[in-house]
PDB file of N, CA and C in Angstrom:
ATOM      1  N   UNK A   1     -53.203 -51.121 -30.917  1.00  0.00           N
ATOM      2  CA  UNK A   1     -52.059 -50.813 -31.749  1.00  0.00           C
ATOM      3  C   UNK A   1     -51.448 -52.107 -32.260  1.00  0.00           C
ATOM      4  N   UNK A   2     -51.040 -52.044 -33.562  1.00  0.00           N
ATOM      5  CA  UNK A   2     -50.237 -53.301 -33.939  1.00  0.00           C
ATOM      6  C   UNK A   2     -49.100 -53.043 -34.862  1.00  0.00           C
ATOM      7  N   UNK A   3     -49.085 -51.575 -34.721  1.00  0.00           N
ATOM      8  CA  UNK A   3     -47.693 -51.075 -35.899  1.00  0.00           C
ATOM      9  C   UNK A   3     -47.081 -49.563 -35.383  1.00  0.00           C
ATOM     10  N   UNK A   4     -46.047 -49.769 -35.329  1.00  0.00           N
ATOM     11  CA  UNK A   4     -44.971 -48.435 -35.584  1.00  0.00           C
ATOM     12  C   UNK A   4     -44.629 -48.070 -36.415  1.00  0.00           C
ATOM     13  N   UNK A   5     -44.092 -46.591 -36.842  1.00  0.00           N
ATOM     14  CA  UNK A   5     -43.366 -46.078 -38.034  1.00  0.00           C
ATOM     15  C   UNK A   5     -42.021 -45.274 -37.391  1.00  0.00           C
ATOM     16  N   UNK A   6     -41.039 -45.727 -37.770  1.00  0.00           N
ATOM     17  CA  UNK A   6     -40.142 -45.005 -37.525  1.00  0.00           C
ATOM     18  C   UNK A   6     -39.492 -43.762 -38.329  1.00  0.00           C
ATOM     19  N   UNK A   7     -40.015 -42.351 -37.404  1.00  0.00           N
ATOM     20  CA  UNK A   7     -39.318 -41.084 -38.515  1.00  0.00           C
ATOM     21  C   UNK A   7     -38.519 -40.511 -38.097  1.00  0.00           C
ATOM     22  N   UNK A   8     -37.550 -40.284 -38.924  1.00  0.00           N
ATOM     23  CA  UNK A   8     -36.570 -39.407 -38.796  1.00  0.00           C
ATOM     24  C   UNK A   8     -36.965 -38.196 -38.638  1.00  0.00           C
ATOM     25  N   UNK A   9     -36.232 -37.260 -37.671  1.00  0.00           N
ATOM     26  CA  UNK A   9     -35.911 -35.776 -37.646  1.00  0.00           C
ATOM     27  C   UNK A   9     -34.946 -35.249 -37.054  1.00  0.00           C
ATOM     28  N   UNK A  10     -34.422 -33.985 -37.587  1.00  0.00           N
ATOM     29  CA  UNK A  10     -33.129 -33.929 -36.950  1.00  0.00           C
ATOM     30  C   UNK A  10     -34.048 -31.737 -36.145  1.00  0.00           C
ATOM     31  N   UNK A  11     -33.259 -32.002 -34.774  1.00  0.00           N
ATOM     32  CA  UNK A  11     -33.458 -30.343 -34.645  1.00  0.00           C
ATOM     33  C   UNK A  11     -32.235 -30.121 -34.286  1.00  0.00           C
ATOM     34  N   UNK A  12     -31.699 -29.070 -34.988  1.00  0.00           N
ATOM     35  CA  UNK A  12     -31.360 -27.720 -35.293  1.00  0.00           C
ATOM     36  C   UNK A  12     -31.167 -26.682 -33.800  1.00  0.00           C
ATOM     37  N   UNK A  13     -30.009 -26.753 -33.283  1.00  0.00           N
ATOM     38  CA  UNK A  13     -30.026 -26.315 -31.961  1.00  0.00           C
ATOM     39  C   UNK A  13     -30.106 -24.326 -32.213  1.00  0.00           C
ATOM     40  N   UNK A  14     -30.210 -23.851 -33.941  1.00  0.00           N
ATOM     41  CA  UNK A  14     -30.587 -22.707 -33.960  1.00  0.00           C
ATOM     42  C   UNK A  14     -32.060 -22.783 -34.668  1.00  0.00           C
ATOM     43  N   UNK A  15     -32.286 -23.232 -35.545  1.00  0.00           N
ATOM     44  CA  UNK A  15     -33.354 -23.290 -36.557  1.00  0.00           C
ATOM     45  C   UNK A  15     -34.369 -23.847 -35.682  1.00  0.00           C
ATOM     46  N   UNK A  16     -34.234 -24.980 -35.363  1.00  0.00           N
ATOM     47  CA  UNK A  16     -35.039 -25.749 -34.585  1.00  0.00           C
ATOM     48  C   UNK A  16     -35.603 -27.040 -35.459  1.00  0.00           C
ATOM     49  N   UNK A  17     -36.632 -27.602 -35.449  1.00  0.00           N
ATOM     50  CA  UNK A  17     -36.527 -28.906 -36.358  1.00  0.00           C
ATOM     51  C   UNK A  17     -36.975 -28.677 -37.383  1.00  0.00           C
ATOM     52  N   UNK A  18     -35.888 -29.363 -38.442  1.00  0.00           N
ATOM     53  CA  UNK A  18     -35.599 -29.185 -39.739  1.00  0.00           C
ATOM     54  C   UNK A  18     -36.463 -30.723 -40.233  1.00  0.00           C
ATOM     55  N   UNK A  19     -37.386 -30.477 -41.064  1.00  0.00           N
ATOM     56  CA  UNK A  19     -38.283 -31.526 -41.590  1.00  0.00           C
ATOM     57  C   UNK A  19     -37.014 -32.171 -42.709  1.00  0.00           C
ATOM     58  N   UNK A  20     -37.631 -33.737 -43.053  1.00  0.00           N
ATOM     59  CA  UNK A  20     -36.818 -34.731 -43.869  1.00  0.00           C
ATOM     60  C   UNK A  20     -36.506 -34.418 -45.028  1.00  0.00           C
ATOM     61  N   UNK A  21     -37.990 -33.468 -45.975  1.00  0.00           N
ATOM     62  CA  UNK A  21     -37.766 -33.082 -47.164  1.00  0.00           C
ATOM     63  C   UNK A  21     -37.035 -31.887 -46.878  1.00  0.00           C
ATOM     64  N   UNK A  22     -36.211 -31.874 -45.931  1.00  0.00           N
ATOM     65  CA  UNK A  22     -35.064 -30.555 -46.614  1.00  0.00           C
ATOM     66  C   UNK A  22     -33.709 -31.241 -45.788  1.00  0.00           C
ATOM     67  N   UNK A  23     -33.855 -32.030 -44.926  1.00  0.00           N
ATOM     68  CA  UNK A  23     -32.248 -32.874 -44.611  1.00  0.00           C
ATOM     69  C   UNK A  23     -32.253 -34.317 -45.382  1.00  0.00           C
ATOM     70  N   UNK A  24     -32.922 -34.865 -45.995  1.00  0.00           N
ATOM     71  CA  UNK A  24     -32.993 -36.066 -46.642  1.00  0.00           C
ATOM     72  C   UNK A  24     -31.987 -35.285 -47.724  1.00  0.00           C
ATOM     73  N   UNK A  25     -32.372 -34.670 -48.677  1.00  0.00           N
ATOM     74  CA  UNK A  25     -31.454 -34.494 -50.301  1.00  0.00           C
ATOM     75  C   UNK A  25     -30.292 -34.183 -49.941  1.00  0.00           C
ATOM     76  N   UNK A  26     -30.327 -33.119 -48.716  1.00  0.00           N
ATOM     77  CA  UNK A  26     -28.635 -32.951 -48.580  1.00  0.00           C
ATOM     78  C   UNK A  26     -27.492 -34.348 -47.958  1.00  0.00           C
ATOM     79  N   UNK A  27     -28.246 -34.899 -47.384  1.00  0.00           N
ATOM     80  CA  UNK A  27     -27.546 -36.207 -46.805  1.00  0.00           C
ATOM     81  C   UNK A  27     -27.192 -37.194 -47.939  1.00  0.00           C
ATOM     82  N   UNK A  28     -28.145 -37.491 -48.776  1.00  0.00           N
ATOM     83  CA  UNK A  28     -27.946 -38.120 -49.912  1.00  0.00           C
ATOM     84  C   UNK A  28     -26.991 -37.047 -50.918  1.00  0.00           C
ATOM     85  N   UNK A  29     -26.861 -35.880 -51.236  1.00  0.00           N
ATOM     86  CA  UNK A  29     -25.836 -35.128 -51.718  1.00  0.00           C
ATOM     87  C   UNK A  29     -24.370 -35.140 -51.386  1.00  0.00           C
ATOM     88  N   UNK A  30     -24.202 -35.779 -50.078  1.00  0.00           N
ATOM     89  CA  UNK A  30     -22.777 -35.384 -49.691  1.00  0.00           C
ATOM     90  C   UNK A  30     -22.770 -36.642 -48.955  1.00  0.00           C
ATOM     91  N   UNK A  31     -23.716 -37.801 -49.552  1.00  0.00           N
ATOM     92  CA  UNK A  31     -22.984 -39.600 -48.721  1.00  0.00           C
ATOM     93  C   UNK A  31     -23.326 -39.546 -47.673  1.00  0.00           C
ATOM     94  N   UNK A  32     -24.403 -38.849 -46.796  1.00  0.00           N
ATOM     95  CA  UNK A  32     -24.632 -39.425 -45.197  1.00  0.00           C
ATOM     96  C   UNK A  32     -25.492 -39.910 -45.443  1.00  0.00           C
ATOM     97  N   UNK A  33     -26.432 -40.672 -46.640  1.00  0.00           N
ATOM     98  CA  UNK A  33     -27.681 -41.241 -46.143  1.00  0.00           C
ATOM     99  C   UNK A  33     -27.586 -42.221 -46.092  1.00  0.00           C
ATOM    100  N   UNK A  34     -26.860 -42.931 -45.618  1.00  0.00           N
ATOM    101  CA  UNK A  34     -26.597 -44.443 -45.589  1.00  0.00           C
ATOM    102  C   UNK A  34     -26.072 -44.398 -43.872  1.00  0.00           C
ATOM    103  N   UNK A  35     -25.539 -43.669 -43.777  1.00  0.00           N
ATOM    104  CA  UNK A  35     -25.190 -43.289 -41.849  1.00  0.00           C
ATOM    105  C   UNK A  35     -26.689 -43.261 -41.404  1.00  0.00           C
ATOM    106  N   UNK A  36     -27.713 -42.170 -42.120  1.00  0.00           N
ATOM    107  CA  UNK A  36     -28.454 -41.891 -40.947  1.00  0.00           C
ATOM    108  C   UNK A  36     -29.405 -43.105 -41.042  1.00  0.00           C
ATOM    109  N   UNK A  37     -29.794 -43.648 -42.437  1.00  0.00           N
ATOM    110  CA  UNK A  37     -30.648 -44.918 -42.395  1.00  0.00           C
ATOM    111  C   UNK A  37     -30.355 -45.913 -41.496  1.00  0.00           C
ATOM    112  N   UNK A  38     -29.067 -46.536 -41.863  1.00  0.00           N
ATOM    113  CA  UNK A  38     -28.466 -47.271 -40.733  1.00  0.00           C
ATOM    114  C   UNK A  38     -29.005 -47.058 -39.157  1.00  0.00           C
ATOM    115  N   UNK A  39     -28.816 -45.585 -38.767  1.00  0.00           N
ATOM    116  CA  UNK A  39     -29.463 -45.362 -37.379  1.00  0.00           C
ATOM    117  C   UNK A  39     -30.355 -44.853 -36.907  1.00  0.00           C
ATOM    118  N   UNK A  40     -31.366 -44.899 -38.055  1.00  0.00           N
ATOM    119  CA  UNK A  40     -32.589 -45.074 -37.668  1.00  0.00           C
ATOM    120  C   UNK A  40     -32.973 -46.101 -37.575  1.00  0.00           C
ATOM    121  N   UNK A  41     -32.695 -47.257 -38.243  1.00  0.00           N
ATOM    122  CA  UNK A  41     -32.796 -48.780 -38.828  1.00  0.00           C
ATOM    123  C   UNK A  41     -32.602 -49.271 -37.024  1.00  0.00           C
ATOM    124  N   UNK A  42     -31.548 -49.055 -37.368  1.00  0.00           N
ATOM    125  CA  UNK A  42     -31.047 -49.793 -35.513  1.00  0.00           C
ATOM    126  C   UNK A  42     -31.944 -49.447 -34.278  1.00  0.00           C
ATOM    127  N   UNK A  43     -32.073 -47.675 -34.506  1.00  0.00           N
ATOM    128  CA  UNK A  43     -32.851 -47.602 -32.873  1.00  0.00           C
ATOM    129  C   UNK A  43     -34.382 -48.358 -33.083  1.00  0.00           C
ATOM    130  N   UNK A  44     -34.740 -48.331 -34.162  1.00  0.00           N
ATOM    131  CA  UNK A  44     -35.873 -48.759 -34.721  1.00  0.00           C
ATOM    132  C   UNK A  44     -36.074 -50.077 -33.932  1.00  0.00           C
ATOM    133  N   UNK A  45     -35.636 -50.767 -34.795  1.00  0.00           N
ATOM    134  CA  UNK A  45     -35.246 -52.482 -34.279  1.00  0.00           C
ATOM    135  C   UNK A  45     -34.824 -52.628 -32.859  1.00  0.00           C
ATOM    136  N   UNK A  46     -33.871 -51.514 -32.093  1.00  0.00           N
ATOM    137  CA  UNK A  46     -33.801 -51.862 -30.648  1.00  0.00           C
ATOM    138  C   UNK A  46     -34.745 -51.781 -30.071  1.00  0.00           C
ATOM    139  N   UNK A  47     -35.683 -50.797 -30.577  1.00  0.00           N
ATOM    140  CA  UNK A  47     -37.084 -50.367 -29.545  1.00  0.00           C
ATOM    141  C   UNK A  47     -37.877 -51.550 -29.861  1.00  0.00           C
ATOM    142  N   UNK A  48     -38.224 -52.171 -31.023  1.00  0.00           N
ATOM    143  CA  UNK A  48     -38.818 -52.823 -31.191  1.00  0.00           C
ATOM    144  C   UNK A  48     -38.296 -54.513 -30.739  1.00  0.00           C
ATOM    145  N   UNK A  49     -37.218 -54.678 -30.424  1.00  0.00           N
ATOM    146  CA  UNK A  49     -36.538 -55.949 -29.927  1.00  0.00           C
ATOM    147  C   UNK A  49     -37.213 -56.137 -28.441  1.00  0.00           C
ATOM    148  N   UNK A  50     -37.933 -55.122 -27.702  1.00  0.00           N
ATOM    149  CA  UNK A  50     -38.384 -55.541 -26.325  1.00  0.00           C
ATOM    150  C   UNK A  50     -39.936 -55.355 -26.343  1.00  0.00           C
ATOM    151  N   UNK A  51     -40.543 -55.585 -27.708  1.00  0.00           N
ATOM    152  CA  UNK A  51     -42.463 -54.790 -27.664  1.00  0.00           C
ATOM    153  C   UNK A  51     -42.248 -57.009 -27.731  1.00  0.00           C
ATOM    154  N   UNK A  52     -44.102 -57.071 -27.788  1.00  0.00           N
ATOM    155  CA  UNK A  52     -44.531 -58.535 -28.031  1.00  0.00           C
ATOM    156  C   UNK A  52     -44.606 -58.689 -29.654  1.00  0.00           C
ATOM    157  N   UNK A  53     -44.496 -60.215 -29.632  1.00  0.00           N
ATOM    158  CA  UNK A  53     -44.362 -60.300 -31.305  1.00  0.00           C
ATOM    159  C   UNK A  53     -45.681 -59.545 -31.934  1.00  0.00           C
ATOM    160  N   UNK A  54     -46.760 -59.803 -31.493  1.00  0.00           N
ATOM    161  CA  UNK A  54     -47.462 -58.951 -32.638  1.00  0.00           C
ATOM    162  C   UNK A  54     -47.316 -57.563 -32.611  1.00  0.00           C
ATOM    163  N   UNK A  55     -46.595 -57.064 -32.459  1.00  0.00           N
ATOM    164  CA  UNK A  55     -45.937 -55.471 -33.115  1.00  0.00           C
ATOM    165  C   UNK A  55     -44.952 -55.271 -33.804  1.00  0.00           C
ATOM    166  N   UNK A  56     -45.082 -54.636 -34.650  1.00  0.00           N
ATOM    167  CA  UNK A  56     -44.451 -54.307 -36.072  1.00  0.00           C
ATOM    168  C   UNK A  56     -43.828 -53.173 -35.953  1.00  0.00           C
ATOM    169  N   UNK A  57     -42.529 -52.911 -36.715  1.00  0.00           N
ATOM    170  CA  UNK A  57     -42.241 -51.632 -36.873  1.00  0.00           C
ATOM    171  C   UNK A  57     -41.822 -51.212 -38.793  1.00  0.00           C
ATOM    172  N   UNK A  58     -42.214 -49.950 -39.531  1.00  0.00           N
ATOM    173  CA  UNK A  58     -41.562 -49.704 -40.289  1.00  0.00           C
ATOM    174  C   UNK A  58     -41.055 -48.687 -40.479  1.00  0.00           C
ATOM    175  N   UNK A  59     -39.884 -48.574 -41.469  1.00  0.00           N
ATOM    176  CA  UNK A  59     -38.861 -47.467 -41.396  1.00  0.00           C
ATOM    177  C   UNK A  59     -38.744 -47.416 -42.970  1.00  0.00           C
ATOM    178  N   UNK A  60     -39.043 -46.469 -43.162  1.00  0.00           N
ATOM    179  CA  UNK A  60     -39.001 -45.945 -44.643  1.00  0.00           C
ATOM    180  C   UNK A  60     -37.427 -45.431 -45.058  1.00  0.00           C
ATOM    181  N   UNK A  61     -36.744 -45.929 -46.781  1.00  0.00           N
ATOM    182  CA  UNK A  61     -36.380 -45.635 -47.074  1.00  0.00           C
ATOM    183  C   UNK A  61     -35.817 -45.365 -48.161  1.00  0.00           C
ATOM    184  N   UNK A  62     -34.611 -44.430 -48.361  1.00  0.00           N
ATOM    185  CA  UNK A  62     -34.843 -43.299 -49.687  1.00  0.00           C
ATOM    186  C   UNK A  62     -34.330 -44.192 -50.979  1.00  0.00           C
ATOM    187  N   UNK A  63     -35.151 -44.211 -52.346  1.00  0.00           N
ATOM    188  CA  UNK A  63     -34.985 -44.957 -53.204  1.00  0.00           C
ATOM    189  C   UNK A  63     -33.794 -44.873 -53.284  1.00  0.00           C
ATOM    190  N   UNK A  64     -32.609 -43.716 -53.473  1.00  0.00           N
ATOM    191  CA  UNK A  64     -31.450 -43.968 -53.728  1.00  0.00           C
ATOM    192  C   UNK A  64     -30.879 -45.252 -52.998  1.00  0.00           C
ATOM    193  N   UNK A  65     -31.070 -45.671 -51.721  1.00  0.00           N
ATOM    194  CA  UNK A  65     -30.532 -46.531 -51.007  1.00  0.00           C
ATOM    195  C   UNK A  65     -31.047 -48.076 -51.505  1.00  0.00           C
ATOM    196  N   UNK A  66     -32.433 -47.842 -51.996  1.00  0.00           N
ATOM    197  CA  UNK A  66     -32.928 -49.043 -52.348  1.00  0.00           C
ATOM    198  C   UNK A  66     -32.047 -49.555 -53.843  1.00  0.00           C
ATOM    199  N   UNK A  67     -31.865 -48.470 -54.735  1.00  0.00           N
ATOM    200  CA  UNK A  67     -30.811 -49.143 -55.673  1.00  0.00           C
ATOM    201  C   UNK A  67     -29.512 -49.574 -55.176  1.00  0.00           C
ATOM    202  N   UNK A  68     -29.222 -49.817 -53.942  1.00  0.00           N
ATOM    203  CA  UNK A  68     -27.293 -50.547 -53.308  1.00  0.00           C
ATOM    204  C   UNK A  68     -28.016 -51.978 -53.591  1.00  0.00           C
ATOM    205  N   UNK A  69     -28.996 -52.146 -54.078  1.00  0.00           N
ATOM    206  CA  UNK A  69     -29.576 -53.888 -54.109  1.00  0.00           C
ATOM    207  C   UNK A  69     -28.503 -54.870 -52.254  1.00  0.00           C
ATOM    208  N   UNK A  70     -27.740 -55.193 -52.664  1.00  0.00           N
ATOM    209  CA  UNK A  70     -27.308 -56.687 -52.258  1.00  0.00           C
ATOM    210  C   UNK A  70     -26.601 -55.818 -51.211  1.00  0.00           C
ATOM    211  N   UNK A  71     -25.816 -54.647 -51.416  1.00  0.00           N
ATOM    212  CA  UNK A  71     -25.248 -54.072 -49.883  1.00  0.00           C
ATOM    213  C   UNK A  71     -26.055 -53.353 -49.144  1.00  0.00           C
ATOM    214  N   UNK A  72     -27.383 -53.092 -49.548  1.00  0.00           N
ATOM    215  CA  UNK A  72     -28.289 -52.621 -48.633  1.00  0.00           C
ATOM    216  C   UNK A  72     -28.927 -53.788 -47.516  1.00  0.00           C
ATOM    217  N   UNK A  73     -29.161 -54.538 -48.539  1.00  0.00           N
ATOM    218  CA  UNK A  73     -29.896 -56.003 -47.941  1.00  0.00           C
ATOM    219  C   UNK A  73     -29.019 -56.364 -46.941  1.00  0.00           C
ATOM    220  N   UNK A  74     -27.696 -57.014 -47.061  1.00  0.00           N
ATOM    221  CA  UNK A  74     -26.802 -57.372 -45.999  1.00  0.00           C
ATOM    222  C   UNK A  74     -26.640 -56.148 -44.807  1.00  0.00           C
ATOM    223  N   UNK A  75     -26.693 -54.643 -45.156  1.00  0.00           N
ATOM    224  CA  UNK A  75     -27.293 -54.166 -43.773  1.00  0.00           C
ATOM    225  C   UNK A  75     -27.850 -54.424 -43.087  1.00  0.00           C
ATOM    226  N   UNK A  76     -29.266 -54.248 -43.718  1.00  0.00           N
ATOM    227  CA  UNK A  76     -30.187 -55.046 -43.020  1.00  0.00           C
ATOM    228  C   UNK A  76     -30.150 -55.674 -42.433  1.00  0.00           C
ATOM    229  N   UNK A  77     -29.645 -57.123 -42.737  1.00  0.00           N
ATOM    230  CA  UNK A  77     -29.511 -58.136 -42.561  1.00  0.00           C
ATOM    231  C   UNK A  77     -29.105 -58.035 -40.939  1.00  0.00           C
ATOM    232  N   UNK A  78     -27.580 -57.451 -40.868  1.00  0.00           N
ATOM    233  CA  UNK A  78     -26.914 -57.233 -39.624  1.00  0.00           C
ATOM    234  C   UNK A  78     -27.565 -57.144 -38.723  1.00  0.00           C
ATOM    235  N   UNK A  79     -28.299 -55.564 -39.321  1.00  0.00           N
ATOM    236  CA  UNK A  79     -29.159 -54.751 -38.280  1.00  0.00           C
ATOM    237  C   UNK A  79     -30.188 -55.592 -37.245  1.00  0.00           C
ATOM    238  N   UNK A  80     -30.607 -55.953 -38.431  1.00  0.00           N
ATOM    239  CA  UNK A  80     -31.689 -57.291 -37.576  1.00  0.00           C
ATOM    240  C   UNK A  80     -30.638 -58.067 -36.932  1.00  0.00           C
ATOM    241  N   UNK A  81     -30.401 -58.909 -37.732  1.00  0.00           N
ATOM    242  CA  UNK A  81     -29.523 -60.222 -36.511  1.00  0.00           C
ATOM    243  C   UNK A  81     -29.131 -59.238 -34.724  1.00  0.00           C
ATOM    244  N   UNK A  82     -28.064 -58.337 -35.141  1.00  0.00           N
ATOM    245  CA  UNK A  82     -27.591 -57.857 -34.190  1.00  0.00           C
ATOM    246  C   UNK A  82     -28.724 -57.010 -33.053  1.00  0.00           C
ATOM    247  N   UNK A  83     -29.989 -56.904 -33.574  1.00  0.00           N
ATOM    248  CA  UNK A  83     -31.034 -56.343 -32.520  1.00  0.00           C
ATOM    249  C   UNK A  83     -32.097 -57.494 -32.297  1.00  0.00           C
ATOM    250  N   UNK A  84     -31.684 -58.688 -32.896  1.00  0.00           N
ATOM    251  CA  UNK A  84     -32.375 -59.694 -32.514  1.00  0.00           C
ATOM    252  C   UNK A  84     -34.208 -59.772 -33.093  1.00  0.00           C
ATOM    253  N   UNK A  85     -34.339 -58.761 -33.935  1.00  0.00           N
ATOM    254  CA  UNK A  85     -35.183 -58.599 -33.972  1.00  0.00           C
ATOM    255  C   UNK A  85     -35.951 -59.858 -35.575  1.00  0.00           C
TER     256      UNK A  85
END
C-alpha cells in the first residue's frame, strides 16, 4: 500500500447510509460544505499524521469549494500545519 482516499459518508440513524451524490448538493445548497470538507480534511490528516512518510492520503473535493481560491488554500493550509502533517 502507498495511498489512502478519504470518503465521506454520512448514515442516517433511519434511512441508513445516505451516499455523497445525494448529501453532497444539499450541503453545498444550504452552506455546510465547507463544515463537512473541513472535517473530513482534518480526520484525514490526523490519521495520516501517525502512518510512515511514504503514505499518502487524498481527499476529494467539491468544485464549488475549489472556486474560494485563496480562502480555501489557507484552510488547508491550517489543517495541515495544525495535524502536522
Amino acid at each position: 500500500m502507498v495511498a489512502f482516499e478519504a470518503l465521506a459518508r454520512w448514515t442516517h440513524p433511519l434511512r441508513g447510509v445516505i451516499p455523497p451524490e445525494q448529501f453532497i448538493p444539499v450541503a453545498e445548497d444550504i452552506g455546510m460544505i465547507g463544515a463537512i470538507t473541513d472535517r473530513v480534511l482534518s480526520g484525514a490528516c490526523a490519521a495520516a499524521s501517525g502512518w510512515p512518510d511514504r503514505l499518502t492520503v487524498s481527499v476529494n473535493l467539491p468544485v464549488r469549494q475549489l472556486r474560494e481560491g485563496e480562502a480555501l488554500l489557507g484552510r488547508v493550509e491550517t489543517i495541515l500545519r495544525d495535524s502536522r502533517v
